[in-house]
Protein backbone atom coordinates (compact mmCIF):
# COMPACT_ATOMS: atom_id res chain seq x y z
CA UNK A 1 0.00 0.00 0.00
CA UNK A 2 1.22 3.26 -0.98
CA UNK A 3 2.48 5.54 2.30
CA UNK A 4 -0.18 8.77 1.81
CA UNK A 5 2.10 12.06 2.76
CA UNK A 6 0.91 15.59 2.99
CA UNK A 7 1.81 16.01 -0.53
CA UNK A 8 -1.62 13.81 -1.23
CA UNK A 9 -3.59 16.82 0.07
CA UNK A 10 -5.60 18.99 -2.18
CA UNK A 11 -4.00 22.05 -1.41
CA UNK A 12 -0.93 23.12 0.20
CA UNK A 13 -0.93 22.79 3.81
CA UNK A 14 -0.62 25.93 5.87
CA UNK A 15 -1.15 26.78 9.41
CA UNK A 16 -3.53 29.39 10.69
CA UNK A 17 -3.37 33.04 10.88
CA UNK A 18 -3.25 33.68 14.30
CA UNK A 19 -6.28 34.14 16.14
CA UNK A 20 -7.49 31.36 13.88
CA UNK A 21 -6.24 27.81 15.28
CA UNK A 22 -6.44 23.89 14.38
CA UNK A 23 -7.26 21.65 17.42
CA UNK A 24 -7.02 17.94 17.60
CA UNK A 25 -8.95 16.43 19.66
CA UNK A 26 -9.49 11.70 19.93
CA UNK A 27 -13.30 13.47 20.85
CA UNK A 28 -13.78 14.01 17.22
CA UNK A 29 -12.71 10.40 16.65
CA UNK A 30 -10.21 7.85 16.17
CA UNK A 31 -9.71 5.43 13.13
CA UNK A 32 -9.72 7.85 10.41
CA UNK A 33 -8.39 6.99 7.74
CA UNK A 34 -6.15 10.08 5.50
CA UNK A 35 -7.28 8.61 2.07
CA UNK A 36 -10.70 8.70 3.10
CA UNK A 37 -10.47 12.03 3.91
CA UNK A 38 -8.92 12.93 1.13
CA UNK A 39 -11.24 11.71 -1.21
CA UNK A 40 -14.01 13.09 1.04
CA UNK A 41 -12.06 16.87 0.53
CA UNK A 42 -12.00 16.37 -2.97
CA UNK A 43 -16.13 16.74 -3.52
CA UNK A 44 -15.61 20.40 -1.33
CA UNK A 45 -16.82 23.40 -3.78
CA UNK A 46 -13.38 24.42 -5.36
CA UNK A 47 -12.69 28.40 -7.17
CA UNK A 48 -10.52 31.40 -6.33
CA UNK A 49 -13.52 33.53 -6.56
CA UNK A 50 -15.60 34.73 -3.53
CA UNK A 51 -19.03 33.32 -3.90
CA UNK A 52 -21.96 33.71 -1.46
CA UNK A 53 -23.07 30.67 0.89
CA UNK A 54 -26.80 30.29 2.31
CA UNK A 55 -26.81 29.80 6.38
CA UNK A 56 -28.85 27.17 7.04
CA UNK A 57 -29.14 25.11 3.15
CA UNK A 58 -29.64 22.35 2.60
CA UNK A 59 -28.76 21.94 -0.85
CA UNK A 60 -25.45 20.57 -0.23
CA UNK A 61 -23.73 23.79 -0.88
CA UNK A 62 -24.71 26.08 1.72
CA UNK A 63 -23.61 25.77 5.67
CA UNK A 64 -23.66 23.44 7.50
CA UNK A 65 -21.67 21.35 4.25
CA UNK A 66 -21.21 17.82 5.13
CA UNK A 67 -19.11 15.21 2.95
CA UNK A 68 -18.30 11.61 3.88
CA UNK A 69 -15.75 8.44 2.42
CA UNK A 70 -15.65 5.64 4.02
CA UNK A 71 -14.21 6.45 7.94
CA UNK A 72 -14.32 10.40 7.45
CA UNK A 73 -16.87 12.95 7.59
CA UNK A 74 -16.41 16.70 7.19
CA UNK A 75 -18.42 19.24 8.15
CA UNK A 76 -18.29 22.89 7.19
CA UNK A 77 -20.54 25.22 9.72
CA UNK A 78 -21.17 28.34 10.66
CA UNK A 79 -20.19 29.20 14.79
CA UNK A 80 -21.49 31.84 16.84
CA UNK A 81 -24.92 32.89 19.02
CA UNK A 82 -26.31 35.34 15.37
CA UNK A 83 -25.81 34.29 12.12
CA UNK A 84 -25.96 35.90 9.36
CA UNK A 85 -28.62 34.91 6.00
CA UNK A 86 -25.38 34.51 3.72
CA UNK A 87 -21.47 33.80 4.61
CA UNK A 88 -19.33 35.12 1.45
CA UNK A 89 -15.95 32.94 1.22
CA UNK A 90 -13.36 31.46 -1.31
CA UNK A 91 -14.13 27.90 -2.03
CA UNK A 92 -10.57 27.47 -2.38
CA UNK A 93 -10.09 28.40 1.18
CA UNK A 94 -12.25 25.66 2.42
CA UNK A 95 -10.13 23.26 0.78
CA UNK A 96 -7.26 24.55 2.48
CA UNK A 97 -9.20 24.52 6.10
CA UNK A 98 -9.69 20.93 4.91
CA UNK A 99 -5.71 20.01 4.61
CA UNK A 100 -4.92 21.74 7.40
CA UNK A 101 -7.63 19.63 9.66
CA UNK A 102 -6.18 16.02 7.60
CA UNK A 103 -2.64 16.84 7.61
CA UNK A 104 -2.76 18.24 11.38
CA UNK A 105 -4.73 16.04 13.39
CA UNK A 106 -5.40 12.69 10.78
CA UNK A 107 -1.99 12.29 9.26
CA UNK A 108 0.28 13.89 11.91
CA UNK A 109 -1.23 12.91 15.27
CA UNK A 110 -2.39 9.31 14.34
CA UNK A 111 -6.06 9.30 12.78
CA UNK A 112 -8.11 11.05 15.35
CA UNK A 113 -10.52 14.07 14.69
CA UNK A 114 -10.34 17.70 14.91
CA UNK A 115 -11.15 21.22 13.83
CA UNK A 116 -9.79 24.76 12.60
CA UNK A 117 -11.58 27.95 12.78
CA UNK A 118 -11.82 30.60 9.86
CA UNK A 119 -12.67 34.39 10.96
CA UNK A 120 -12.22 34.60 14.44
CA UNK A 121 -10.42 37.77 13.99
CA UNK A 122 -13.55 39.75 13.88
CA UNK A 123 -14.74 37.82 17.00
CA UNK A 124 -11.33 38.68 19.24
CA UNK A 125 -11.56 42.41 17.63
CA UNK A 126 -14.91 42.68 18.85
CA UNK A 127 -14.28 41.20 22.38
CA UNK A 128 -11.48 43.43 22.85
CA UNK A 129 -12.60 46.79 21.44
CA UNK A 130 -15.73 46.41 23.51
CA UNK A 131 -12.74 46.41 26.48
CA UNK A 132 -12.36 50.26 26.01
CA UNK A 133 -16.63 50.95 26.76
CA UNK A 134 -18.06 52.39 29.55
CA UNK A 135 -21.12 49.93 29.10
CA UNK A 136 -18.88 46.48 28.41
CA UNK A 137 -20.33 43.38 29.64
CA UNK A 138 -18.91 40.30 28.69
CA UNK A 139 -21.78 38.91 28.27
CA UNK A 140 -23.67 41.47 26.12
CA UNK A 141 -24.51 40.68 22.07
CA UNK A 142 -22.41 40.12 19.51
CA UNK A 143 -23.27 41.02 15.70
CA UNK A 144 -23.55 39.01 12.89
CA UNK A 145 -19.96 40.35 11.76
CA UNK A 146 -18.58 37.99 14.74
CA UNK A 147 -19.93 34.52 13.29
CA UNK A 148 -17.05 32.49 12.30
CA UNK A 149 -16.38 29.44 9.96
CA UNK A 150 -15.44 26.14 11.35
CA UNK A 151 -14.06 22.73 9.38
CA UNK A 152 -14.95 19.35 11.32
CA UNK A 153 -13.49 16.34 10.58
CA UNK A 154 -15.02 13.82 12.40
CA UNK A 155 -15.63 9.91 12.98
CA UNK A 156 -19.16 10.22 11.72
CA UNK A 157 -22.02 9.74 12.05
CA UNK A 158 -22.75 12.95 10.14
CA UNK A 159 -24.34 14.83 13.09
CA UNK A 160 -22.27 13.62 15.84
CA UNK A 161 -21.64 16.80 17.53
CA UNK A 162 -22.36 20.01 17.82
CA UNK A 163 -20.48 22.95 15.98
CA UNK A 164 -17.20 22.75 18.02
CA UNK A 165 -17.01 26.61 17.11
CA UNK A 166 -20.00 27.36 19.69
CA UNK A 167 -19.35 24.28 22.56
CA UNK A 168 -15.74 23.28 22.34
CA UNK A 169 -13.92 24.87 25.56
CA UNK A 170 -10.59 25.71 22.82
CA UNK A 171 -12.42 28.10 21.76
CA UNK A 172 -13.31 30.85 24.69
CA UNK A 173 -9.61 29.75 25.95
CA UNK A 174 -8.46 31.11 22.64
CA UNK A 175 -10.04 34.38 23.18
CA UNK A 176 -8.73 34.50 26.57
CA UNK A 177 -5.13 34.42 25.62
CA UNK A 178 -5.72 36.86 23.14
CA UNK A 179 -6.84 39.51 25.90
CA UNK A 180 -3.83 38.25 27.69
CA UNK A 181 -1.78 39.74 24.93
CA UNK A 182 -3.47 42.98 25.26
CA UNK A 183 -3.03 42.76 28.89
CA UNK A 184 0.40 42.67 28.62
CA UNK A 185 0.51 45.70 26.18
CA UNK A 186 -1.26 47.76 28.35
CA UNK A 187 -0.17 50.15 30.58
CA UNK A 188 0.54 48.86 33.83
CA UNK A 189 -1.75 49.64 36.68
CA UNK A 190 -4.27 51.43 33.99
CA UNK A 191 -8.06 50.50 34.46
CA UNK A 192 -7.50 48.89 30.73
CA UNK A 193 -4.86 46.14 32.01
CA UNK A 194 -7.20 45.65 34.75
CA UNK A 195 -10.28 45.06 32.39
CA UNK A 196 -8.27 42.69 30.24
CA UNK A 197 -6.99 40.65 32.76
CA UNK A 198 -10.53 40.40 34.36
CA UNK A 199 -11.94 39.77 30.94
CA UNK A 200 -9.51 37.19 29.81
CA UNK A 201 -10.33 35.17 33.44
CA UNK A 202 -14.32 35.29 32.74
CA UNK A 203 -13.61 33.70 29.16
CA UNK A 204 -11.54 31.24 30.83
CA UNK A 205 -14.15 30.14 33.76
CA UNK A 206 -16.33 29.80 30.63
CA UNK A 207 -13.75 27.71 29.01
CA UNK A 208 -14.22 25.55 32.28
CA UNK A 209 -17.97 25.25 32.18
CA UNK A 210 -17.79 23.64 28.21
CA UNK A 211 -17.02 19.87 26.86
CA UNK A 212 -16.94 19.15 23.57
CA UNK A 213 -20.27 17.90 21.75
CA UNK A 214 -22.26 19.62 25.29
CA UNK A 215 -25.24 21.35 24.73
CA UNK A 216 -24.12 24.47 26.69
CA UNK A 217 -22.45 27.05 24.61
CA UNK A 218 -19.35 29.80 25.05
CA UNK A 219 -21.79 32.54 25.50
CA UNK A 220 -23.39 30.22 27.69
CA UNK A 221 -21.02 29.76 29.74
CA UNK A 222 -19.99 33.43 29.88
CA UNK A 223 -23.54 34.01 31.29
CA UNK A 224 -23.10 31.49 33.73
CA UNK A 225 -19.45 33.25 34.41
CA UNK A 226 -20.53 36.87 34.83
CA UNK A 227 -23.98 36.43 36.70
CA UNK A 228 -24.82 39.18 39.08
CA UNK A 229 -25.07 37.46 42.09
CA UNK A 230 -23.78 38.15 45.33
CA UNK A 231 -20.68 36.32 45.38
CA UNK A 232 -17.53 38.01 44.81
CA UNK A 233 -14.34 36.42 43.86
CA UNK A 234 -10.72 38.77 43.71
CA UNK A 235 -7.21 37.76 42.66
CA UNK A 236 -4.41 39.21 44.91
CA UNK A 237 -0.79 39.30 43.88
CA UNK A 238 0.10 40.21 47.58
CA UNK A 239 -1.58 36.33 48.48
CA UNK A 240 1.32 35.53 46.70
CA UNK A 241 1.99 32.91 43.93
CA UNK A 242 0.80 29.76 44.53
CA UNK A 243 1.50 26.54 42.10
CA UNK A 244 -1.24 25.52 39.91
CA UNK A 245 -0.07 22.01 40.43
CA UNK A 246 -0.12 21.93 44.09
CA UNK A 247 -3.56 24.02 44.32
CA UNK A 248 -4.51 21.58 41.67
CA UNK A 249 -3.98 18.43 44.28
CA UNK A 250 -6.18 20.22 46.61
CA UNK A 251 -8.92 20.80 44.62
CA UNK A 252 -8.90 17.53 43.20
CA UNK A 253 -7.81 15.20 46.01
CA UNK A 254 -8.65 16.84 49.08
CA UNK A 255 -11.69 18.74 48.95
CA UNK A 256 -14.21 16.29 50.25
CA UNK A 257 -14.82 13.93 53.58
CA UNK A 258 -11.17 12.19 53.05
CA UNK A 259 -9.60 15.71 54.09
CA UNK A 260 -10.80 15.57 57.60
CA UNK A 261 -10.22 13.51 60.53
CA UNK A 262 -12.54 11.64 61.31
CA UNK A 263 -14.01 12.46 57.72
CA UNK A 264 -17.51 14.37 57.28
CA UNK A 265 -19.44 15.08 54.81
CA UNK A 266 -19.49 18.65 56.30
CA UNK A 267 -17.60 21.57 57.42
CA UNK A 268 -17.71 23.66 60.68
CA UNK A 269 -16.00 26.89 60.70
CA UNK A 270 -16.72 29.99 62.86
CA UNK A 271 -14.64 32.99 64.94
CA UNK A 272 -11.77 31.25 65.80
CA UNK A 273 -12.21 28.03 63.97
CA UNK A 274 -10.85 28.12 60.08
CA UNK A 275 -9.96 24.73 58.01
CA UNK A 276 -6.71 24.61 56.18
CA UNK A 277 -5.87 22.53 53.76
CA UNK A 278 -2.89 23.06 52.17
CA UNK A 279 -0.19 20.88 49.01
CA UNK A 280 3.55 22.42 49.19
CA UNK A 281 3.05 25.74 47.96
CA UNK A 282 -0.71 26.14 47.91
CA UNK A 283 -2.54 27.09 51.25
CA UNK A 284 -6.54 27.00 50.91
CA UNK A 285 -8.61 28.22 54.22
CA UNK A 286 -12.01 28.14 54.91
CA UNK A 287 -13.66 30.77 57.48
CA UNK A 288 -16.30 32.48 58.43
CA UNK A 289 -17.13 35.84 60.72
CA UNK A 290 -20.45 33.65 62.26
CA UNK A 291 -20.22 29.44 63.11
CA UNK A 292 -21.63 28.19 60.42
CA UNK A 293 -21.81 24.62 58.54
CA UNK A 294 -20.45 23.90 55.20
CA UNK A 295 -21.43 21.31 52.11
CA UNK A 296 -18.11 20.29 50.43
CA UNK A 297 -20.00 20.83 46.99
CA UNK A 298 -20.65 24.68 48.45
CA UNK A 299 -16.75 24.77 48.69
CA UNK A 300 -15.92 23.26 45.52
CA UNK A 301 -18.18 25.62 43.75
CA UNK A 302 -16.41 28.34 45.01
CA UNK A 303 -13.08 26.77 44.80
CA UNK A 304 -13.56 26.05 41.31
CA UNK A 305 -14.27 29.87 40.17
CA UNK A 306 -11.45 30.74 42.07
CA UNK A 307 -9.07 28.67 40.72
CA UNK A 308 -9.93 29.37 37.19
CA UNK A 309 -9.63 33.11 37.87
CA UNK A 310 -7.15 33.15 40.01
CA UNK A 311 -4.42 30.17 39.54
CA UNK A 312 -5.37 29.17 36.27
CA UNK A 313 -5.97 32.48 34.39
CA UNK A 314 -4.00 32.99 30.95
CA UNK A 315 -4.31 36.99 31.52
CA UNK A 316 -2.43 36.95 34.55
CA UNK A 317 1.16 36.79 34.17
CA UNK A 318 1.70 34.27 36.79
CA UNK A 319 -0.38 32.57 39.56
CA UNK A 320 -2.09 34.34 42.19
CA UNK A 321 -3.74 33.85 45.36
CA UNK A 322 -7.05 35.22 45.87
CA UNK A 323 -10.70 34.65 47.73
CA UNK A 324 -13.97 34.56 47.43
CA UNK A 325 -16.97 35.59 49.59
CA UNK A 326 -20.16 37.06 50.09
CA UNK A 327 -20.31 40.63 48.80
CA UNK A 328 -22.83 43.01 50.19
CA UNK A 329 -21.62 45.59 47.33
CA UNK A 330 -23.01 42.90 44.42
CA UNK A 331 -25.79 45.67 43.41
CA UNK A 332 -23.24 48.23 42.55
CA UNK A 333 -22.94 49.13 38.84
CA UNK A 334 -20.71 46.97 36.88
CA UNK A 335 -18.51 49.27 35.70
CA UNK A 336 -17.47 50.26 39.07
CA UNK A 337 -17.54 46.94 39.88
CA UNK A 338 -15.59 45.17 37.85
CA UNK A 339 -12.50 47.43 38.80
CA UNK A 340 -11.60 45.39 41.82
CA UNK A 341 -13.46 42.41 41.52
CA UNK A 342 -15.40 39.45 39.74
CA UNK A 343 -18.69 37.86 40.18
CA UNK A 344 -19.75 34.12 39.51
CA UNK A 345 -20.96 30.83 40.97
CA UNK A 346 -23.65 31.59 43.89
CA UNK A 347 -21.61 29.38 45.74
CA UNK A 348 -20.96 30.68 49.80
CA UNK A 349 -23.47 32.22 52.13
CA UNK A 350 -22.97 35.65 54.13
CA UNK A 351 -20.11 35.54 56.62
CA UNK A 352 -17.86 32.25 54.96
CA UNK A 353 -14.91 33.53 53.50
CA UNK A 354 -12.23 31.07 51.00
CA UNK A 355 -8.78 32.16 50.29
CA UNK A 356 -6.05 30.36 48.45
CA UNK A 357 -2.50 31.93 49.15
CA UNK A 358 1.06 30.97 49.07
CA UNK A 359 2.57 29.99 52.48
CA UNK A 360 5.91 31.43 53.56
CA UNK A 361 6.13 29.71 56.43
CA UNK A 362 6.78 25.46 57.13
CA UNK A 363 3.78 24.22 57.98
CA UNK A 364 3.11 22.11 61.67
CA UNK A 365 -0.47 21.48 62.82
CA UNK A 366 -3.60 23.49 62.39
CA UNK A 367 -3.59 24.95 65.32
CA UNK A 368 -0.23 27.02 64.75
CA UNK A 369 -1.08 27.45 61.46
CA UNK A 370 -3.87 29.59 62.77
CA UNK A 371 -1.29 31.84 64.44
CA UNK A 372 1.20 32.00 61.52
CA UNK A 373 2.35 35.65 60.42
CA UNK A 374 1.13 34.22 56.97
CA UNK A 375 -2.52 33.44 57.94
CA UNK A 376 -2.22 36.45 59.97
CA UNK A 377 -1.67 38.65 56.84
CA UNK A 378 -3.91 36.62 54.49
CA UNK A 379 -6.91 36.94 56.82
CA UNK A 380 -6.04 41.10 56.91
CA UNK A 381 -5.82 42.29 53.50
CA UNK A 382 -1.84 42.61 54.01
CA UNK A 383 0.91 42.16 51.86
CA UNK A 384 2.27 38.06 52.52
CA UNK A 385 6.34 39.57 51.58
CA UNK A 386 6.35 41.01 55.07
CA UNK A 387 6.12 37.41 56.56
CA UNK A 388 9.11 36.10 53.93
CA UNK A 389 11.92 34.92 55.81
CA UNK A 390 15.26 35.48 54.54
């Protein structure tokens, strides 16, 4: 049998003009075969000439576009919450969305699915410039302009899954490090940097809320991310910078019964009383201004929003600690109040505090721990450095 190279492909194979991206993914499927594909590519509309396509055909040459040989389907589709009547393209270009998707993700990374996205410059230009508003929600409408094209190649059957363009989590991560860029280039300390790094962590907790082939969308989950509730969540360089991968081994391994001795299934904190859990680096305490009693899902909630924010957020530079509580200021405008914080996941009655910060100090027992110039600082709004021994 004859080895099938890139050189098969219909068109040369180029990558993406950044924002634009190719993602692999074994969720698309495995088992495809290249020739299949290729032959599959090969019945795409072909031309140099920019033609208009009907939204929502099906004639076989509008969008959504499906072909199929043998072990591979391809899908051509339209992404984003309004879509346009008519999408004007090159025919040509498809094709070449086509050998990037084979070449990248079917030849390349052993037979599994995957997508690439065509216009999502329009999309990040829209998310960004709406950055400099007085009235910018994240959440708010998008235009028409900011639909996008994506190219599916898939396992079959022909309507597996949803447009990965609207539910796969690649997507709204991609938009986040492209505010991260602009969070970089802006002027430190200015209200801009500050709107772009809060930005580029709400597209991210969206990110977190999406799963390839779900039903629940980006702007979905950027509803879900930026819902004005009364929980407030903040990310604090003076918490320090805790690892991802140690705060990662607490929110996966140790938030739950197993973290207590003897284990239960709740949590008592009060005046006086907080519960630390903490992995190397990573400190994560639980308290509360009144005694109160705890669900570990009510803490995982709020962990979770945290940690995408805070520890995991592409427009921060690096890890930092933060916490999250009940906010009595939630009604204030959003302009003014997305200067200092972010609000999400209805997760934590009045009074319970979280905060994840970077320990300075060796740790000993809970009890000292409790007493440590860290906690000490943590628990005051002060800077952690003044606890760093040297």
């Amino acid at each position: 049998m004859a080895t099938t190279t890139a050189a098969s492909l219909p068109t040369d194979v180029a990558t993406p003009t950044a924002p634009d991206f190719f993602h692999c993914n074994p969720l698309y499927g495995t088992g495809i075969k290249t020739d299949d594909c290729i032959i599959a590519s090969a019945t795409l509309p072909q031309g140099e000439d920019m033609i208009p396509f009907t939204i929502g055909s099906d004639d076989g040459i509008g969008f959504p576009m499906h072909r199929s040989h043998g072990t591979c389907y391809i899908v051509v589709e339209l992404a984003g919450p309004v879509l346009p009547g008519i999408m004007r393209t090159i025919p040509n270009a498809i094709r070449a969305l086509a050998s990037t998707v084979i070449s990248q993700c079917v030849l390349i990374r052993y037979n599994i699915g995957g997508f690439v996205t065509y216009g999502l410059e329009a999309l990040v230009d829209h998310v960004v410039d709406r950055g400099t508003l007085e009235t910018h929600d994240p959440d708010s409408d998008f235009p028409t302009s900011t639909a996008f094209l994506t190219l599916t190649v898939h396992s079959g059957p022909p309507n597996r899954l949803p447009s990965p363009g609207d539910t796969d989590p690649s997507v709204p991560f991609k938009i986040a490090s492209e505010l991260y860029k602009h969070a970089q280039e802006a002027e430190p300390g200015s209200d801009l940097k500050k709107f772009f790094q809060i930005d580029s962590g709400i597209w991210t907790l969206a990110g977190t809320l999406l799963t390839p082939g779900s039903t629940i969308t980006w702007w979905k989950g950027l509803s879900l991310s930026w819902t004005s509730d009364e929980m407030a969540y903040e990310c604090d360089a003076s918490l320090g910078s805790p690892s991802d991968v140690d705060c990662s081994n607490i929110e996966w391994n140790q938030l739950g019964p197993t973290s207590l001795s003897p284990p239960s299934e709740v949590v008592s904190v009060g005046p006086g009383v907080v519960q630390f859990l903490h992995s190397n680096s990573c400190y994560l305490a639980i308290s509360a201004t009144i005694s109160i009693v705890l669900s570990w899902p009510q803490i995982r909630d709020a962990v979770a929003v945290l940690m995408s924010m805070c520890i995991k957020n592409p427009g921060l530079s690096s890890a930092q600690g933060g916490r999250a509580y009940y906010s009595t200021s939630a009604k204030v405008g959003r302009r003014r109040k997305r200067q200092t914080q972010v609000n999400g996941l209805n997760a934590l009655p009045h009074g319970v505090n979280i905060t994840i910060f970077q320990q300075l100090e060796p740790w000993t027992n809970p009890a000292n721990e409790l007493k440590s110039c860290t906690w000490d600082a943590a628990s005051s709004r002060e800077p952690l450095s003044k606890c760093a021994t040297s």
